[in-house]
N, C-alpha and C. Protein backbone atom coordinates (compact mmCIF):
# COMPACT_ATOMS: atom_id res chain seq x y z
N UNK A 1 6.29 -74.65 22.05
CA UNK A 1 5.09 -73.88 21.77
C UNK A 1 5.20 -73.28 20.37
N UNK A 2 4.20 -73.80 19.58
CA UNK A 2 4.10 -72.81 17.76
C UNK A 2 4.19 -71.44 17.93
N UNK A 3 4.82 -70.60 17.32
CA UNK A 3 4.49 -69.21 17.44
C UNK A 3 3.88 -68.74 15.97
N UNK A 4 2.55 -69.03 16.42
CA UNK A 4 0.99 -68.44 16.06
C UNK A 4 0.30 -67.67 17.21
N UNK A 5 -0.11 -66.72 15.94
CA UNK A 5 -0.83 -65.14 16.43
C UNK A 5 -2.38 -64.96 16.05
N UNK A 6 -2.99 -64.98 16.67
CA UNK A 6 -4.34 -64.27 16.07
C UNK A 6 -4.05 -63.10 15.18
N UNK A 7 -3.53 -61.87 16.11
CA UNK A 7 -3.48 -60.39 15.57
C UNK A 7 -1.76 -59.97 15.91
N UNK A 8 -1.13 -59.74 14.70
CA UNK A 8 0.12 -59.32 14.79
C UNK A 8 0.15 -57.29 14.40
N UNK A 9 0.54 -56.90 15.45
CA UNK A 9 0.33 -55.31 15.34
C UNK A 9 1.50 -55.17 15.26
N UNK A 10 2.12 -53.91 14.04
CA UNK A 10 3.30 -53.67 13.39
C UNK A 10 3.26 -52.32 14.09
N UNK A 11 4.08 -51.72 14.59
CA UNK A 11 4.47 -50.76 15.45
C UNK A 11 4.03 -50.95 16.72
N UNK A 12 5.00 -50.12 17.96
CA UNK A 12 5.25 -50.36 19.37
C UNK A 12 4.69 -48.96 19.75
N UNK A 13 4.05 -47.78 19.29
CA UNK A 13 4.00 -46.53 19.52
C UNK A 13 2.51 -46.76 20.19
N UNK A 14 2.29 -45.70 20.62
CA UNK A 14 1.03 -45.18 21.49
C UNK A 14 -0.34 -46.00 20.30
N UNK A 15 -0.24 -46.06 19.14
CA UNK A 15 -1.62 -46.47 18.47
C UNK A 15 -1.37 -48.11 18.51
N UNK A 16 0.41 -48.39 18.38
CA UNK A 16 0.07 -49.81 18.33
C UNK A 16 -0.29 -50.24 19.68
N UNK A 17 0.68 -49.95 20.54
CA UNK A 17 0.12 -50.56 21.72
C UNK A 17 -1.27 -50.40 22.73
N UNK A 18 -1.90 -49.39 22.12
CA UNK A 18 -3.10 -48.90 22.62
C UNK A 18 -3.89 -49.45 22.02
N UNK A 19 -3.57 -50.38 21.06
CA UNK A 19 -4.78 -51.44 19.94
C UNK A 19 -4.42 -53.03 20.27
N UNK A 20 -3.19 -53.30 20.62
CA UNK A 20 -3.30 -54.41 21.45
C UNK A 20 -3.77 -54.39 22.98
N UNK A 21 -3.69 -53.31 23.85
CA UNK A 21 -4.41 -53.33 25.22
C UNK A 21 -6.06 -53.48 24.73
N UNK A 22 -6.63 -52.31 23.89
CA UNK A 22 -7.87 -52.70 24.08
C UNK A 22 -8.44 -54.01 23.39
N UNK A 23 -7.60 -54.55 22.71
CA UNK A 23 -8.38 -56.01 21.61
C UNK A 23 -7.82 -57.05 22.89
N UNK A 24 -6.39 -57.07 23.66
CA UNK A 24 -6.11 -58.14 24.97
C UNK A 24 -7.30 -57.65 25.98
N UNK A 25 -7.81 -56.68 26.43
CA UNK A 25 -9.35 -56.05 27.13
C UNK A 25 -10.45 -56.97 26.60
N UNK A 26 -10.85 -56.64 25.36
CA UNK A 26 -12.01 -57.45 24.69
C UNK A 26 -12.13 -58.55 24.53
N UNK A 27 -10.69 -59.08 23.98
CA UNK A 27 -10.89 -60.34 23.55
C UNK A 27 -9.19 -61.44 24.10
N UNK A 28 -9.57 -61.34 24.97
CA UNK A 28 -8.44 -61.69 25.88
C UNK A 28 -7.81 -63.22 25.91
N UNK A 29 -8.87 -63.82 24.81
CA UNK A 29 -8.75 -65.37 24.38
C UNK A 29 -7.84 -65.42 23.16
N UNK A 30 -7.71 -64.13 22.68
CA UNK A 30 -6.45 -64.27 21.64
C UNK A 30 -5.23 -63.53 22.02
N UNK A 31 -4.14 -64.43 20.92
CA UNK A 31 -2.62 -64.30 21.12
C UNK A 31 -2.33 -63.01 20.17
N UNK A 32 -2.05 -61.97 20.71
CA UNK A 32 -1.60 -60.61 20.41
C UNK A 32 -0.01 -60.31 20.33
N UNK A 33 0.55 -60.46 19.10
CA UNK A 33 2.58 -59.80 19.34
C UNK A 33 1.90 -58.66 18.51
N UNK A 34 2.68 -57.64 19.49
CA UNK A 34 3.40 -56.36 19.11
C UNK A 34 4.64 -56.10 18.34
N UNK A 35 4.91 -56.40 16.97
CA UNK A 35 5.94 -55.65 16.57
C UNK A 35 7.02 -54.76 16.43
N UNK A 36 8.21 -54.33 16.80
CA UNK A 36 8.70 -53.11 16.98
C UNK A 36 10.16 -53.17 16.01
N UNK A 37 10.33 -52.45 15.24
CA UNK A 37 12.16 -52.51 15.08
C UNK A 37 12.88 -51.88 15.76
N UNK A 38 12.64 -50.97 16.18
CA UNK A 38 13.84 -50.39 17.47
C UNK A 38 13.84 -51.10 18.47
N UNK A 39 14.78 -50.67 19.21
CA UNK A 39 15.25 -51.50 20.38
C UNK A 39 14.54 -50.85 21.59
N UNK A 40 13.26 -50.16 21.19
CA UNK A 40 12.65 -49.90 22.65
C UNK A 40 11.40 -49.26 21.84
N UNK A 41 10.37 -49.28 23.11
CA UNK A 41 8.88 -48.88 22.31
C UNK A 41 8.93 -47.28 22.84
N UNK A 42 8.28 -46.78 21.53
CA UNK A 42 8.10 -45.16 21.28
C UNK A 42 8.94 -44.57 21.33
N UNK A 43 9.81 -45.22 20.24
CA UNK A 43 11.25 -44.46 19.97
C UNK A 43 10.83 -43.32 19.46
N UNK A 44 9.72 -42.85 18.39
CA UNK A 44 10.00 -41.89 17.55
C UNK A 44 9.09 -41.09 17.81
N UNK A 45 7.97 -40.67 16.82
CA UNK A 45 6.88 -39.51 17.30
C UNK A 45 6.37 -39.97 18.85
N UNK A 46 5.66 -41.13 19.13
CA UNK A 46 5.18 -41.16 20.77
C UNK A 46 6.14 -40.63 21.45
N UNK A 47 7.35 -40.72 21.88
CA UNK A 47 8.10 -40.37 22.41
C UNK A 47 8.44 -38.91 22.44
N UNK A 48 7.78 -38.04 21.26
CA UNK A 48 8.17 -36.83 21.41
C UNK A 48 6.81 -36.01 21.19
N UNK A 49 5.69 -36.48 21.18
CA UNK A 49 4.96 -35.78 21.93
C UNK A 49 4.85 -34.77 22.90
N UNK A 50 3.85 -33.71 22.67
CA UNK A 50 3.81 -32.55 23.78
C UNK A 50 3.51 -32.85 25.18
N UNK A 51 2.57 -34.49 25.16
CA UNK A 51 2.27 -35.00 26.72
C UNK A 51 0.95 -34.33 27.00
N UNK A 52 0.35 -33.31 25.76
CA UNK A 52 -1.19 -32.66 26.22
C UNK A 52 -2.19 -34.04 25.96
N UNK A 53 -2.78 -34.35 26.46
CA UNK A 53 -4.04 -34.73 26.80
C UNK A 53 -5.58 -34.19 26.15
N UNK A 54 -5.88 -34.16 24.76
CA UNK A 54 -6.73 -32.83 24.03
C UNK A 54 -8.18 -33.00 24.82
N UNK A 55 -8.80 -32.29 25.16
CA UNK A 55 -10.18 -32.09 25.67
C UNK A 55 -11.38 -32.20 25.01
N UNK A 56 -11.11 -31.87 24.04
CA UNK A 56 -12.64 -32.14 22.65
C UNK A 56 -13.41 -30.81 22.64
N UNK A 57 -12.82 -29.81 23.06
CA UNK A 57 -13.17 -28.48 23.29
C UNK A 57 -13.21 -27.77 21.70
N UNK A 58 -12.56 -28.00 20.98
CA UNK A 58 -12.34 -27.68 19.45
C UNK A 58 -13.33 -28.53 18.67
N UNK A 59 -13.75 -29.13 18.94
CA UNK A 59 -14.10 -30.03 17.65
C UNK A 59 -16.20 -29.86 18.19
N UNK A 60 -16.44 -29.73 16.48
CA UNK A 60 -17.56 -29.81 16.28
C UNK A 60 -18.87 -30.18 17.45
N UNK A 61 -19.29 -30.56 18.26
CA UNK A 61 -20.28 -30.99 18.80
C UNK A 61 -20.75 -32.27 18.42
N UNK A 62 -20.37 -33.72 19.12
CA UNK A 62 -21.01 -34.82 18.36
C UNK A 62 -20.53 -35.43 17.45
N UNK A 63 -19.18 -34.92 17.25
CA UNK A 63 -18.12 -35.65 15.90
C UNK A 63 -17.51 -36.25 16.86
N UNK A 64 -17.00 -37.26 15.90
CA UNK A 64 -16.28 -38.54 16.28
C UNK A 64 -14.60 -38.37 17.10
N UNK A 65 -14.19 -36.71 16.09
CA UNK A 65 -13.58 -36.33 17.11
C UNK A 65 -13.66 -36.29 18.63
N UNK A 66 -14.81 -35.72 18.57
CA UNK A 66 -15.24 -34.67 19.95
C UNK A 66 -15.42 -36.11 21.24
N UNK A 67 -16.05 -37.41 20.78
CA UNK A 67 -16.45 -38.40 21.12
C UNK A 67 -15.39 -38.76 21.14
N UNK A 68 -13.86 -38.97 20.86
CA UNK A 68 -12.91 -39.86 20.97
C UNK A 68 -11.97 -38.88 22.00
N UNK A 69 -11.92 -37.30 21.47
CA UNK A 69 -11.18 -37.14 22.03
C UNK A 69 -12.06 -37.14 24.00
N UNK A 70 -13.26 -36.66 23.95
CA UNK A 70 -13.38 -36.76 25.78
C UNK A 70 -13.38 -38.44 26.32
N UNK A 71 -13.83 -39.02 25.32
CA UNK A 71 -13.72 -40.81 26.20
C UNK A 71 -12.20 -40.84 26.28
N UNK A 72 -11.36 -40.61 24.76
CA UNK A 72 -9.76 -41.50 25.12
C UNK A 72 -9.29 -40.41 26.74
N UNK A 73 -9.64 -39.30 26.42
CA UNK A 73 -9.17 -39.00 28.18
C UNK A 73 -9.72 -39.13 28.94
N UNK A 74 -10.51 -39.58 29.47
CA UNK A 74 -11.63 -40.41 30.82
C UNK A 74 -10.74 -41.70 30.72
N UNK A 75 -10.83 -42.29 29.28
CA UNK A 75 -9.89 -43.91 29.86
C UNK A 75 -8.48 -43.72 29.51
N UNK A 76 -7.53 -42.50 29.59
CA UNK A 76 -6.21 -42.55 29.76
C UNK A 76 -6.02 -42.20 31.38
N UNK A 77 -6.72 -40.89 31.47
CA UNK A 77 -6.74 -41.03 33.24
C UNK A 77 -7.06 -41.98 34.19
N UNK A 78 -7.94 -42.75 33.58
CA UNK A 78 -8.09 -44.12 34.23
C UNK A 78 -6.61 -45.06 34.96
N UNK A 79 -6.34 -45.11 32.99
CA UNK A 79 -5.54 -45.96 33.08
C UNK A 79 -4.13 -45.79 33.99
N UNK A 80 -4.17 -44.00 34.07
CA UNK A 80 -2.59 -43.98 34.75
C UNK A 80 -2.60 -44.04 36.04
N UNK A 81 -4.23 -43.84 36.32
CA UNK A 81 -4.60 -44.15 37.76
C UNK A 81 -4.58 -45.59 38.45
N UNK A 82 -5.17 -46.49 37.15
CA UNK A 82 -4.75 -47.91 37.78
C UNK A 82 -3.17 -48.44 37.47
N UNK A 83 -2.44 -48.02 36.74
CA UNK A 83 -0.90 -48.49 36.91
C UNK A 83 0.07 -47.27 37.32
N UNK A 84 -1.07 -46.74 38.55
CA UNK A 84 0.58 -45.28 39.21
C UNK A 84 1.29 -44.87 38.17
N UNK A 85 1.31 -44.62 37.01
CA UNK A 85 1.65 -43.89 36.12
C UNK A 85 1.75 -42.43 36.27
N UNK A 86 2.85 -41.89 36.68
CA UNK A 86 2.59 -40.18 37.09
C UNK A 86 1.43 -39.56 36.23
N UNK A 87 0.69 -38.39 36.20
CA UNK A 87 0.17 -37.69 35.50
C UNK A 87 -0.39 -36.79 36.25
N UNK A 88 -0.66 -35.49 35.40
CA UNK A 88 -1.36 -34.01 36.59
C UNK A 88 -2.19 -34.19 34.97
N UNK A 89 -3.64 -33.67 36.04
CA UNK A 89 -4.59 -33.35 35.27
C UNK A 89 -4.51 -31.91 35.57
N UNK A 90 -4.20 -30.44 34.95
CA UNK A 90 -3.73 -29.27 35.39
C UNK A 90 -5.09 -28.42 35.04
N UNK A 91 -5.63 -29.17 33.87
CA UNK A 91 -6.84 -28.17 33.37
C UNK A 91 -5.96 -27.08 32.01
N UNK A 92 -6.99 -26.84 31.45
CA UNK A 92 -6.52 -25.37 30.70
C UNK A 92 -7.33 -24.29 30.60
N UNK A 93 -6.25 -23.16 30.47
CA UNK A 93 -7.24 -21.73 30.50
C UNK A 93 -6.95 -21.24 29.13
N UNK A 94 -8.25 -20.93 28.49
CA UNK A 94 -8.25 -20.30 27.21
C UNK A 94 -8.61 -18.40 27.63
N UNK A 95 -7.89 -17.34 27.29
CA UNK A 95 -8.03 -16.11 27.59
C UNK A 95 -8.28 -15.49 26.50
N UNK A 96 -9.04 -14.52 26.19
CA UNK A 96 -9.58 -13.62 25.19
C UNK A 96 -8.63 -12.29 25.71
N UNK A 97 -8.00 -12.02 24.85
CA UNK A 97 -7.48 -10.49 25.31
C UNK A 97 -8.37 -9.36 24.19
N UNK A 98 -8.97 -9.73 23.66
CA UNK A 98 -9.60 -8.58 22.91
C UNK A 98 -11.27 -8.89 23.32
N UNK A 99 -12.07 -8.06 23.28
CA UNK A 99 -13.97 -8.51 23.15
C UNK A 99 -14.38 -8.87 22.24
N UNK A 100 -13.33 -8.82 20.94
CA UNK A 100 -13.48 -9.52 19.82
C UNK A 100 -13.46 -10.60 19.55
N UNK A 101 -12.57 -10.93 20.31
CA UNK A 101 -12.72 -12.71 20.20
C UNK A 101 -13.87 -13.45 21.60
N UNK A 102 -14.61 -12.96 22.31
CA UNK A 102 -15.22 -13.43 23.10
C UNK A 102 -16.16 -13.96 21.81
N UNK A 103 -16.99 -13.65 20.93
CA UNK A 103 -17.60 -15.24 20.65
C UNK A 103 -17.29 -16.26 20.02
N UNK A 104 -16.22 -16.36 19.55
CA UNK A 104 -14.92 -17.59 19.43
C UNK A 104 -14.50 -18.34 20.97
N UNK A 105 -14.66 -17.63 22.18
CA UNK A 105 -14.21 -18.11 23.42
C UNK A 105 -15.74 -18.69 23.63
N UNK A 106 -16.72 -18.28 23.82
CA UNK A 106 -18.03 -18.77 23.52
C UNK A 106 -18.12 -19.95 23.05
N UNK A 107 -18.06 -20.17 21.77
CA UNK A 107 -18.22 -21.32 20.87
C UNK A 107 -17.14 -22.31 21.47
N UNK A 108 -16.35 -21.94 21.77
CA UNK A 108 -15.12 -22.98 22.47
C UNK A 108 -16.00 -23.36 23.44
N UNK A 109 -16.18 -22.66 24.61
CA UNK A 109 -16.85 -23.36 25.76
C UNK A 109 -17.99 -23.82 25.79
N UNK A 110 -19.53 -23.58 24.46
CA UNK A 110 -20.23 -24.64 24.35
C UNK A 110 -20.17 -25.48 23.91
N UNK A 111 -18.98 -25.60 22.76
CA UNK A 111 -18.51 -27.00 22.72
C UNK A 111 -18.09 -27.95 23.03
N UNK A 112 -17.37 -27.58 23.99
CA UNK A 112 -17.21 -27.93 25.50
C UNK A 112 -18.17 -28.59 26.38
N UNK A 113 -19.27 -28.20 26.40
CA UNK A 113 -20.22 -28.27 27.42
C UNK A 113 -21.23 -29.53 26.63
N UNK A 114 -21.19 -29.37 25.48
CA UNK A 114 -22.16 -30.41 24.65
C UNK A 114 -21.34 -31.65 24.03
N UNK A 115 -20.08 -31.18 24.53
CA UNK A 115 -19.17 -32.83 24.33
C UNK A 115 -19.13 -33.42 25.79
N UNK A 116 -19.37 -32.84 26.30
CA UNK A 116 -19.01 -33.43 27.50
C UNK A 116 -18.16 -33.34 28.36
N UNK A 117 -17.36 -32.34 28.14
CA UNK A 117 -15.93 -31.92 28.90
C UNK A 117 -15.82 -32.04 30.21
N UNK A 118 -15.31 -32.51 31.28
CA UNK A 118 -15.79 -32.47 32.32
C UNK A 118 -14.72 -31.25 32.75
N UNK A 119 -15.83 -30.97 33.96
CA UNK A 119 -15.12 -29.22 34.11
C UNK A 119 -14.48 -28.26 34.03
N UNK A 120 -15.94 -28.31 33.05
CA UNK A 120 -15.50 -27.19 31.98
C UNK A 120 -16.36 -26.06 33.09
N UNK A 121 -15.68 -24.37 32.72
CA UNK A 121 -16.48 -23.92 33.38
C UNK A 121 -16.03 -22.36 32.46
N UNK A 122 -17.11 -21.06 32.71
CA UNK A 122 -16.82 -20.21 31.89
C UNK A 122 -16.16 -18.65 33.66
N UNK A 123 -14.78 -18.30 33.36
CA UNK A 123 -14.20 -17.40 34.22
C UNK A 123 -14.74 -16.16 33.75
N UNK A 124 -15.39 -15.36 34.19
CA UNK A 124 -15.20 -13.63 33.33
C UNK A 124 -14.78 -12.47 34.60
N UNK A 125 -14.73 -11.63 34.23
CA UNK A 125 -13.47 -10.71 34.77
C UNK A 125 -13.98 -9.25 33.98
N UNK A 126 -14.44 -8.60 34.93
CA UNK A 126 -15.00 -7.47 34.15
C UNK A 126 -13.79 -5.83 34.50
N UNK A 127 -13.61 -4.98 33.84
CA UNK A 127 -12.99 -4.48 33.96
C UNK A 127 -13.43 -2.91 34.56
């Protein structure tokens, strides 16, 4: 067998291999190698990652951020769901300890709400 490639992807980390799954997804009629020089994939930064999952809660309303970051987590939970891949979806709590920052906690959670976050929800606690 020739070893010819359609698409040769140079790194084994979370972007390379997350660009050969979705182009083997799309276009599944081409021959995809993954590249790596270490002797195992996500030797270096993937591997030392915090493991957070970002929500799109920060980012602008409608930016490409905000759009990548709530789809890539709808289709990473997917994905760990279809290959039993451990994962806890735990949620996060953002807390205001001053009334000063409640419309900064505000703006967080309608940004939230107009990206699409899925449950998202606002806690208050009156004193």
């Amino acid at each position: 067998m020739e070893n010819t490639y359609d698409i040769i992807i140079i790194g084994g980390g979370c972007v390379g291999l997350a660009s050969a799954y979705k182009i083997n997804m799309h276009h599944p009629e081409l021959r995809v190698l993954v590249l790596e020089k270490e002797n195992k994939l996500a030797a270096h930064q993937t591997g030392r990652n915090s493991g957070v999952i970002h929500s799109g809660i920060y980012y602008k309303p409608g930016s490409y951020k905000a759009k990548n970051c709530v789809d890539g987590r709808r289709e990473l939970v997917q994905v760990a769901k279809d290959y039993n891949i451990a994962h806890d979806v735990c949620g996060k709590i953002i807390v205001a300890t001053d009334a000063k920052e409640l419309p900064h906690m505000n703006k967080v959670y309608n940004n939230g709400v107009q990206n699409g976050v899925e449950g998202i929800e606002k806690l208050l606690h009156n004193r």
